[in-house]
PDB file of N, CA and C in Angstrom:
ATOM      1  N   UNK A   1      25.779  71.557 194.579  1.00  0.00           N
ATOM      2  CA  UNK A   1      25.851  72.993 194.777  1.00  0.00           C
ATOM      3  C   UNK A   1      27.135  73.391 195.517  1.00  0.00           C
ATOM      4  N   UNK A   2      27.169  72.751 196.493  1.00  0.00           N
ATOM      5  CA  UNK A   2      29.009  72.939 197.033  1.00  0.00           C
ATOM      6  C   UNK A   2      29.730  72.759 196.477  1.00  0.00           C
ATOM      7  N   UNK A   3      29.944  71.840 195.380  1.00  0.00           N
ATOM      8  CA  UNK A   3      31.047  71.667 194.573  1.00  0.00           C
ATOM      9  C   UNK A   3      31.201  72.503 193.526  1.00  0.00           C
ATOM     10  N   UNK A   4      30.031  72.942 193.078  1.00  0.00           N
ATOM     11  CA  UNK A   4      30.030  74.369 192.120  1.00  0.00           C
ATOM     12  C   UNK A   4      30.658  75.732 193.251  1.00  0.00           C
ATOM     13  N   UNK A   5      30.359  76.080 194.405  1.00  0.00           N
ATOM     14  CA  UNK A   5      30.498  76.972 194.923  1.00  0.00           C
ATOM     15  C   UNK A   5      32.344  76.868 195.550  1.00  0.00           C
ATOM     16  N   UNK A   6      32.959  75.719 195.341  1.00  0.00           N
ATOM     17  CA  UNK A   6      33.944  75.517 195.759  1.00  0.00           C
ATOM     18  C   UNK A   6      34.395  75.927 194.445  1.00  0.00           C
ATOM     19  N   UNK A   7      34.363  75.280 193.105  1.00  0.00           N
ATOM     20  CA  UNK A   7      35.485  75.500 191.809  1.00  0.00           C
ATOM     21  C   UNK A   7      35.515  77.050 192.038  1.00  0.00           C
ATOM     22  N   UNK A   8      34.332  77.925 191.763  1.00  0.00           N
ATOM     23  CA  UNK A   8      33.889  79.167 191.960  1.00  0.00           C
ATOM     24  C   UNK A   8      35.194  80.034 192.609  1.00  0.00           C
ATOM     25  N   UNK A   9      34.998  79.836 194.451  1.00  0.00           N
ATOM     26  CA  UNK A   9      36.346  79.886 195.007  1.00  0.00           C
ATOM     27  C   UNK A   9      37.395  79.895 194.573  1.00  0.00           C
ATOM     28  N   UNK A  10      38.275  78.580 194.420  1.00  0.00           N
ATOM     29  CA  UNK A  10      39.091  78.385 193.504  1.00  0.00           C
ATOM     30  C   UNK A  10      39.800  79.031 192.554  1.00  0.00           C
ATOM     31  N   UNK A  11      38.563  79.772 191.556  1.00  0.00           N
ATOM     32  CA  UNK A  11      39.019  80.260 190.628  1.00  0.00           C
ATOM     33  C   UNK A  11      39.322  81.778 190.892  1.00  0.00           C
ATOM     34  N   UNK A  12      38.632  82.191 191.530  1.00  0.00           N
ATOM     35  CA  UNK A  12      38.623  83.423 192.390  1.00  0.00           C
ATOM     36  C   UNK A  12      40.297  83.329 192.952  1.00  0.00           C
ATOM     37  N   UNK A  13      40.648  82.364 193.927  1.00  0.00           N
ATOM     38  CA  UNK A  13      42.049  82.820 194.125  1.00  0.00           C
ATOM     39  C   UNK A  13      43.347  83.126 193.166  1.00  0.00           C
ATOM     40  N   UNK A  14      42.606  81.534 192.487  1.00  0.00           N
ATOM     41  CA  UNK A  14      43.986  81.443 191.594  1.00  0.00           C
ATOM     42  C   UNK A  14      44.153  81.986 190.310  1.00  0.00           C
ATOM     43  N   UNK A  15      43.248  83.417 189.597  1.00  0.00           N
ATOM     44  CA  UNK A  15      43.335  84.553 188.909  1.00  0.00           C
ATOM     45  C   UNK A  15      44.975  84.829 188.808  1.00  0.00           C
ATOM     46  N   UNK A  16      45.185  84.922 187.784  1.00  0.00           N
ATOM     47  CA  UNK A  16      46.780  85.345 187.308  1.00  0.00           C
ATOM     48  C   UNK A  16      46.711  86.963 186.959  1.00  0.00           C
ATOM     49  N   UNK A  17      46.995  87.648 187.238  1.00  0.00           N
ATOM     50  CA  UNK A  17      46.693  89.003 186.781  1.00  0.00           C
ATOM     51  C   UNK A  17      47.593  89.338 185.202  1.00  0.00           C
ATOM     52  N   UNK A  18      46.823  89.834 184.645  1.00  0.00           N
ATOM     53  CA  UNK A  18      47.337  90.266 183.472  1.00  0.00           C
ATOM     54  C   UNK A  18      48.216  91.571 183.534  1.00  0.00           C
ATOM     55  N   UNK A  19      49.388  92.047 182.661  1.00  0.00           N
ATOM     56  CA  UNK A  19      50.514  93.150 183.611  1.00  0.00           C
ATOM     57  C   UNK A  19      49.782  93.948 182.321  1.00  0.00           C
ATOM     58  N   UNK A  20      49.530  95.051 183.053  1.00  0.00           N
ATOM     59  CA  UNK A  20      49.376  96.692 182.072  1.00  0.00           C
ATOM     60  C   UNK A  20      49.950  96.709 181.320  1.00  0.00           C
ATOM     61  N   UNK A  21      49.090  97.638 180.222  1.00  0.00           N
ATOM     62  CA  UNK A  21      50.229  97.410 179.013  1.00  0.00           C
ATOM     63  C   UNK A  21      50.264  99.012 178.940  1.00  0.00           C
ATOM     64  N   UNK A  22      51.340  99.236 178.783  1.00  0.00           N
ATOM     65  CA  UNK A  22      51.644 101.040 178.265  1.00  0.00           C
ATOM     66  C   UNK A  22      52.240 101.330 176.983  1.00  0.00           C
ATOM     67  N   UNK A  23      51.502 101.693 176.124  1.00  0.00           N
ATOM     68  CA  UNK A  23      52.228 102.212 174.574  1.00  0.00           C
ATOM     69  C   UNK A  23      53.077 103.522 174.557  1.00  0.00           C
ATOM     70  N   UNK A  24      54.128 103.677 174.115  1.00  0.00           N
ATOM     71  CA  UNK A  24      54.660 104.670 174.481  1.00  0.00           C
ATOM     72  C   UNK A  24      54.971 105.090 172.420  1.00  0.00           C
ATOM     73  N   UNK A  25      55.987 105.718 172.428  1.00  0.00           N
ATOM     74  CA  UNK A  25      56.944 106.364 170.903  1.00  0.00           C
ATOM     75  C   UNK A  25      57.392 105.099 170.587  1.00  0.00           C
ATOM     76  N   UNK A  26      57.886 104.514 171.244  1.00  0.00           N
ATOM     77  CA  UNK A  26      58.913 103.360 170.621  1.00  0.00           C
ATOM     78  C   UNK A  26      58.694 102.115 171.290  1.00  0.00           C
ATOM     79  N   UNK A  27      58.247 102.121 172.471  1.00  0.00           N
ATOM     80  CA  UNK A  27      57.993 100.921 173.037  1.00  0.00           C
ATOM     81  C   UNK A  27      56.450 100.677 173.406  1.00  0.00           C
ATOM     82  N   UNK A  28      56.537  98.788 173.497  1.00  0.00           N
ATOM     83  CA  UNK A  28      55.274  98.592 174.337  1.00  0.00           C
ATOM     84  C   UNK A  28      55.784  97.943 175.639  1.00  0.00           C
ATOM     85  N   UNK A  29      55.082  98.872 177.022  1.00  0.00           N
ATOM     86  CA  UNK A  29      55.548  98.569 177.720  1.00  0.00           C
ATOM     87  C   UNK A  29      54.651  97.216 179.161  1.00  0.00           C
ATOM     88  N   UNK A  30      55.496  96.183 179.067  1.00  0.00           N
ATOM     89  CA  UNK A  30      54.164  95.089 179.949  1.00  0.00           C
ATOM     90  C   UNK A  30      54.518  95.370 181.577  1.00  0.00           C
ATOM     91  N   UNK A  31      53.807  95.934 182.067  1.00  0.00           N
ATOM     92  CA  UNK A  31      54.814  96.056 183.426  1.00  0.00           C
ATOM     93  C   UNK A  31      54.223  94.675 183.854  1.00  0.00           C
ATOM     94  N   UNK A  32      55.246  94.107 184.640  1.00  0.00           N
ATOM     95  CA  UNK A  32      54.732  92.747 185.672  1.00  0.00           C
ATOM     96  C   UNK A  32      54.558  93.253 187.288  1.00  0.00           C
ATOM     97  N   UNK A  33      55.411  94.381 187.609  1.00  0.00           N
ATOM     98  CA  UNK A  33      55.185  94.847 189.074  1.00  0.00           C
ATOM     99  C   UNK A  33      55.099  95.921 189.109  1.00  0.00           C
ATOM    100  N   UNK A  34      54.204  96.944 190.361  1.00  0.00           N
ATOM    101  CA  UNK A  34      54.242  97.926 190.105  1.00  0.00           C
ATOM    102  C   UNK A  34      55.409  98.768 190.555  1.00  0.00           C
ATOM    103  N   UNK A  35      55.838  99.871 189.755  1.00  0.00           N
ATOM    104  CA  UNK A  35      57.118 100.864 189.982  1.00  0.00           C
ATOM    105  C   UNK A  35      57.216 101.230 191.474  1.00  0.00           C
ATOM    106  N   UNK A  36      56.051 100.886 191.765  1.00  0.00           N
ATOM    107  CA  UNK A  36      55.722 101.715 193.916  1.00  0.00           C
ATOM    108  C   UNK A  36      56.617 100.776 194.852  1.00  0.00           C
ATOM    109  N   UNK A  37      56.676  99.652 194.022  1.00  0.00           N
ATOM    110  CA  UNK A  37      57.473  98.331 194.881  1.00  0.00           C
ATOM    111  C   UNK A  37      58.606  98.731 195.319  1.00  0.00           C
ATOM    112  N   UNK A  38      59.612  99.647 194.382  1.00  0.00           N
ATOM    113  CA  UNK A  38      60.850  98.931 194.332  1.00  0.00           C
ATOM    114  C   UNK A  38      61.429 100.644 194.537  1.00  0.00           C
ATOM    115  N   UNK A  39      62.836 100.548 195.458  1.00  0.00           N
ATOM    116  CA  UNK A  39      63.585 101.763 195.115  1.00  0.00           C
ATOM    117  C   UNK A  39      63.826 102.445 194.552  1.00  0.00           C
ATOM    118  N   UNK A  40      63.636 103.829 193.900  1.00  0.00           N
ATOM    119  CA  UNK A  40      63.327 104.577 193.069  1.00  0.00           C
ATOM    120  C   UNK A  40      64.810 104.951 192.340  1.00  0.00           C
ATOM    121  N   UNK A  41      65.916 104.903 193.230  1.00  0.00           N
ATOM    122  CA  UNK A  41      67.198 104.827 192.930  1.00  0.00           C
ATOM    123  C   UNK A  41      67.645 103.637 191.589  1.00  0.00           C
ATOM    124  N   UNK A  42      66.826 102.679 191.870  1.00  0.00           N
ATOM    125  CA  UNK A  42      67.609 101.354 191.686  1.00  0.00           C
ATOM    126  C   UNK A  42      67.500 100.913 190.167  1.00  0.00           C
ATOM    127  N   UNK A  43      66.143 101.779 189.431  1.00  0.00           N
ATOM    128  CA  UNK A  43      65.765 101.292 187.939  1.00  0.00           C
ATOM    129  C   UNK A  43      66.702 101.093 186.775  1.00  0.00           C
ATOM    130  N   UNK A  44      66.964  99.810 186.371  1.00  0.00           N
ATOM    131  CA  UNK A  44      68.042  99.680 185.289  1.00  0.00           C
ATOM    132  C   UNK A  44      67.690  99.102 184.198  1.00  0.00           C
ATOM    133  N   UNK A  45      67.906  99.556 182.821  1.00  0.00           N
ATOM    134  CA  UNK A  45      67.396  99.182 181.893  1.00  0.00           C
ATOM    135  C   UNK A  45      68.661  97.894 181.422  1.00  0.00           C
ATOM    136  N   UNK A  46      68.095  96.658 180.929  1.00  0.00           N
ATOM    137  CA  UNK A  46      68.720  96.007 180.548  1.00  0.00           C
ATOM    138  C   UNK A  46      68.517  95.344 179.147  1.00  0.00           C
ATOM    139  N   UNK A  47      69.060  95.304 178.475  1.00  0.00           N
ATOM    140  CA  UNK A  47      68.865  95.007 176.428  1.00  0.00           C
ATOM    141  C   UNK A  47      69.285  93.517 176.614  1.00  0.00           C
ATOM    142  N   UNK A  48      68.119  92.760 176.073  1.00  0.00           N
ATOM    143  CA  UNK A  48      68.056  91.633 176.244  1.00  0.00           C
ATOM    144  C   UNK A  48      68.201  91.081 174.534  1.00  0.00           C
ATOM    145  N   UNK A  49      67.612  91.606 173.493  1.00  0.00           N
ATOM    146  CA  UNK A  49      67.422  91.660 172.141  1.00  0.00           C
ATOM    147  C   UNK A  49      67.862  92.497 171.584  1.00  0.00           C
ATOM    148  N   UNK A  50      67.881  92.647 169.970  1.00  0.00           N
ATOM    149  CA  UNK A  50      67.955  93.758 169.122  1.00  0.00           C
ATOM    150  C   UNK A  50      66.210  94.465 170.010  1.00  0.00           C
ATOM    151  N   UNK A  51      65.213  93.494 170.020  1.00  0.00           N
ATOM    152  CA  UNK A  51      63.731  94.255 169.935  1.00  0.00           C
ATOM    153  C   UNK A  51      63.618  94.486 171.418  1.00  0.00           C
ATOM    154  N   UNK A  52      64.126  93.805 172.267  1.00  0.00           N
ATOM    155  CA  UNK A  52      63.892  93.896 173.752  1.00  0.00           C
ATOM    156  C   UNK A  52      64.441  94.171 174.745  1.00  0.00           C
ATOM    157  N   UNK A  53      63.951  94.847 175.640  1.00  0.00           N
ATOM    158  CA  UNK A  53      64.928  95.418 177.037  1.00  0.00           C
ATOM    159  C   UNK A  53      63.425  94.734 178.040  1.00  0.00           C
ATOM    160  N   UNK A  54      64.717  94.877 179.285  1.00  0.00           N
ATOM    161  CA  UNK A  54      63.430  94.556 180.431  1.00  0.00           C
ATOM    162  C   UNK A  54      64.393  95.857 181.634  1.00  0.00           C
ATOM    163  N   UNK A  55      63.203  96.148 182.329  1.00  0.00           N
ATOM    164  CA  UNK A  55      63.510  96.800 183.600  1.00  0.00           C
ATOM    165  C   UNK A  55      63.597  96.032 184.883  1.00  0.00           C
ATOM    166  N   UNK A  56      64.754  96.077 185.250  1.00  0.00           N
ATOM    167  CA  UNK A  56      65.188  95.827 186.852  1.00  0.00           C
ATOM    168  C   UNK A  56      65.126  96.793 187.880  1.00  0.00           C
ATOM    169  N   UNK A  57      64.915  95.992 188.778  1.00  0.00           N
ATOM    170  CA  UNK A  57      64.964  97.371 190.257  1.00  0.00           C
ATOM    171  C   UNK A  57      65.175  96.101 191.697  1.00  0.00           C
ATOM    172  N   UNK A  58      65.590  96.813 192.683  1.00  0.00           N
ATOM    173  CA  UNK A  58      65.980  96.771 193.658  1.00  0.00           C
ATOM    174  C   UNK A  58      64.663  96.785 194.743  1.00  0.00           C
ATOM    175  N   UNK A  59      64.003  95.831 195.597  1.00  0.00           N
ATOM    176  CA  UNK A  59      62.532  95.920 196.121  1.00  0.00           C
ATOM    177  C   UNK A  59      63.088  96.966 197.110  1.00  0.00           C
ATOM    178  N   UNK A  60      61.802  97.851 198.102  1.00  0.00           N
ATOM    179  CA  UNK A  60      62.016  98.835 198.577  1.00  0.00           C
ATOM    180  C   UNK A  60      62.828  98.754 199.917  1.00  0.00           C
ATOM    181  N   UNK A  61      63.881  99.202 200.714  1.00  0.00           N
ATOM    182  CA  UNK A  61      64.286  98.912 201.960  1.00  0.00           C
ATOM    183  C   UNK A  61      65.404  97.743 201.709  1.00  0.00           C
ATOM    184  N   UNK A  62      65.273  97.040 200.507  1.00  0.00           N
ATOM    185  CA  UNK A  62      66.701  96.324 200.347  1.00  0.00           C
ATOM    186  C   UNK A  62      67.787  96.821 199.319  1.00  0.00           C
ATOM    187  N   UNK A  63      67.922  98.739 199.078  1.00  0.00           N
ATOM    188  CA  UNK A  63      68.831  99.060 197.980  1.00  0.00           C
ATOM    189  C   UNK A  63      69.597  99.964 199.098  1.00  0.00           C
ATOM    190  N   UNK A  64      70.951  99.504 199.352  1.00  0.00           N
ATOM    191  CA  UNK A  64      71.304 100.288 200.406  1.00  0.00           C
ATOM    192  C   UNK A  64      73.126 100.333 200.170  1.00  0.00           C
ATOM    193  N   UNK A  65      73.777 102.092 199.830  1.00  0.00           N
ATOM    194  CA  UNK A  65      74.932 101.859 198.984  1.00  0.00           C
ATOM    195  C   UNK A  65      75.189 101.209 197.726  1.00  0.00           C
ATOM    196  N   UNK A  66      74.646 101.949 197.153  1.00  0.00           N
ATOM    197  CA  UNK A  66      74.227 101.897 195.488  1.00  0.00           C
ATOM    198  C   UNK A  66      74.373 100.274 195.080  1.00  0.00           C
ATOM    199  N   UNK A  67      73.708  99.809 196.129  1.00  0.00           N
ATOM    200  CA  UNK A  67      73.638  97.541 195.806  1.00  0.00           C
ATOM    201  C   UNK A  67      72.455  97.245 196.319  1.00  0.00           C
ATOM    202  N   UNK A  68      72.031  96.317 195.842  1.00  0.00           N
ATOM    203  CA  UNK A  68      70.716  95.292 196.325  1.00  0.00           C
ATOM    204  C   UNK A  68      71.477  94.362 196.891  1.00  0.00           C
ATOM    205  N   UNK A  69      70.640  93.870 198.173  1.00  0.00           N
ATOM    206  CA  UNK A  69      71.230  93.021 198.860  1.00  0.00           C
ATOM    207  C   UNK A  69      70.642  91.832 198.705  1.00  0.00           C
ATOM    208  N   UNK A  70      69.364  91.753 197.664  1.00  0.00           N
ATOM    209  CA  UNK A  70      68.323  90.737 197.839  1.00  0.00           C
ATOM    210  C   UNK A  70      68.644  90.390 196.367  1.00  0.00           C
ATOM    211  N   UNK A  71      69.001  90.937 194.895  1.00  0.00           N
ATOM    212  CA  UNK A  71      68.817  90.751 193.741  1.00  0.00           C
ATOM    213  C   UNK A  71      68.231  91.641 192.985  1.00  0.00           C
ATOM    214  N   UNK A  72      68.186  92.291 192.027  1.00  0.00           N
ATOM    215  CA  UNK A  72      67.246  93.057 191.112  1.00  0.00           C
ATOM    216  C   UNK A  72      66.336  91.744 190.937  1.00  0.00           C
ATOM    217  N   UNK A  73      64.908  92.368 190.924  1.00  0.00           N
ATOM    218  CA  UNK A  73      63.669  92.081 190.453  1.00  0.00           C
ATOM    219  C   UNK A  73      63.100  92.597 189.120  1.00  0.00           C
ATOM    220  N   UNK A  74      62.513  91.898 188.256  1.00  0.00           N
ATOM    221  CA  UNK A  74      61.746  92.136 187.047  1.00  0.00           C
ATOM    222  C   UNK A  74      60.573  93.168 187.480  1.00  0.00           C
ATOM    223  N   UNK A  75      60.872  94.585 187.050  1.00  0.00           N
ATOM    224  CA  UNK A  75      59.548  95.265 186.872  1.00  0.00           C
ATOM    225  C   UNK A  75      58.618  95.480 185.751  1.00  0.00           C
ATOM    226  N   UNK A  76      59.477  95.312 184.425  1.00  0.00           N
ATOM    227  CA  UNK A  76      59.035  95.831 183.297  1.00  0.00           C
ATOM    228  C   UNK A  76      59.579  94.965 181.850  1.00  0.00           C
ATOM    229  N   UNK A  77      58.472  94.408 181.120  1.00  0.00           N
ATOM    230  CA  UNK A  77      59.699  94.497 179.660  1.00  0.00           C
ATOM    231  C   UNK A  77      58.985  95.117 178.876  1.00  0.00           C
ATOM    232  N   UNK A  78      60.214  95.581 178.083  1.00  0.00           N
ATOM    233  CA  UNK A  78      59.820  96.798 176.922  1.00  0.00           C
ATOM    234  C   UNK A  78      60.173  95.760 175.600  1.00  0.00           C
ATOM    235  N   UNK A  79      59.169  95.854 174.857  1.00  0.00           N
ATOM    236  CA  UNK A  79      59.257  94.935 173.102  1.00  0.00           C
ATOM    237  C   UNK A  79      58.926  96.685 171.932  1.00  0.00           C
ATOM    238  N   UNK A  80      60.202  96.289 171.385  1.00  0.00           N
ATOM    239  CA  UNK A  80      60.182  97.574 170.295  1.00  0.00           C
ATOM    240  C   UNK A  80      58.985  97.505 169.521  1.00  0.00           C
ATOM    241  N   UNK A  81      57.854  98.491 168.616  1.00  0.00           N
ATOM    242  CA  UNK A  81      57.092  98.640 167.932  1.00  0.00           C
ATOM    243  C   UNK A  81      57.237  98.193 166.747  1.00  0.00           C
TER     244      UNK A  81
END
């Protein structure tokens, strides 16, 4: 019974969350983080494919003089319809 109540646990932490999906006109959009994270200044679309872009941003309190001091972070990728 403990060892059932331990995997149980376990699985409970280590849940991967699945990222929202948003359908839009032209895109489907997977966000991996939410938009609340990151500097509102900082969102940059980047074209990775003919079919794909992903969104970058700057986390909040590190976009200071139009630069990240930490790296753009992955918020979003967009896959064309």
């Amino acid at each position: 019974m403990v060892a059932i109540l331990k995997n149980i646990k376990d699985i409970k932490t280590n849940v991967v969350k699945m990222p929202k999906i948003h359908i839009t006109k032209n895109y489907i959009r997977k966000r991996i983080v939410s938009p609340k994270k990151f500097d509102k200044r900082s969102f940059r679309i980047k074209k990775i494919s003919k079919n794909k872009k992903i969104i970058v941003a700057c986390p909040k309190g590190k976009f200071k003089k139009n630069r990240c001091s930490v790296g753009m972070k992955l918020q979003a990728i967009l896959t064309k319809k």
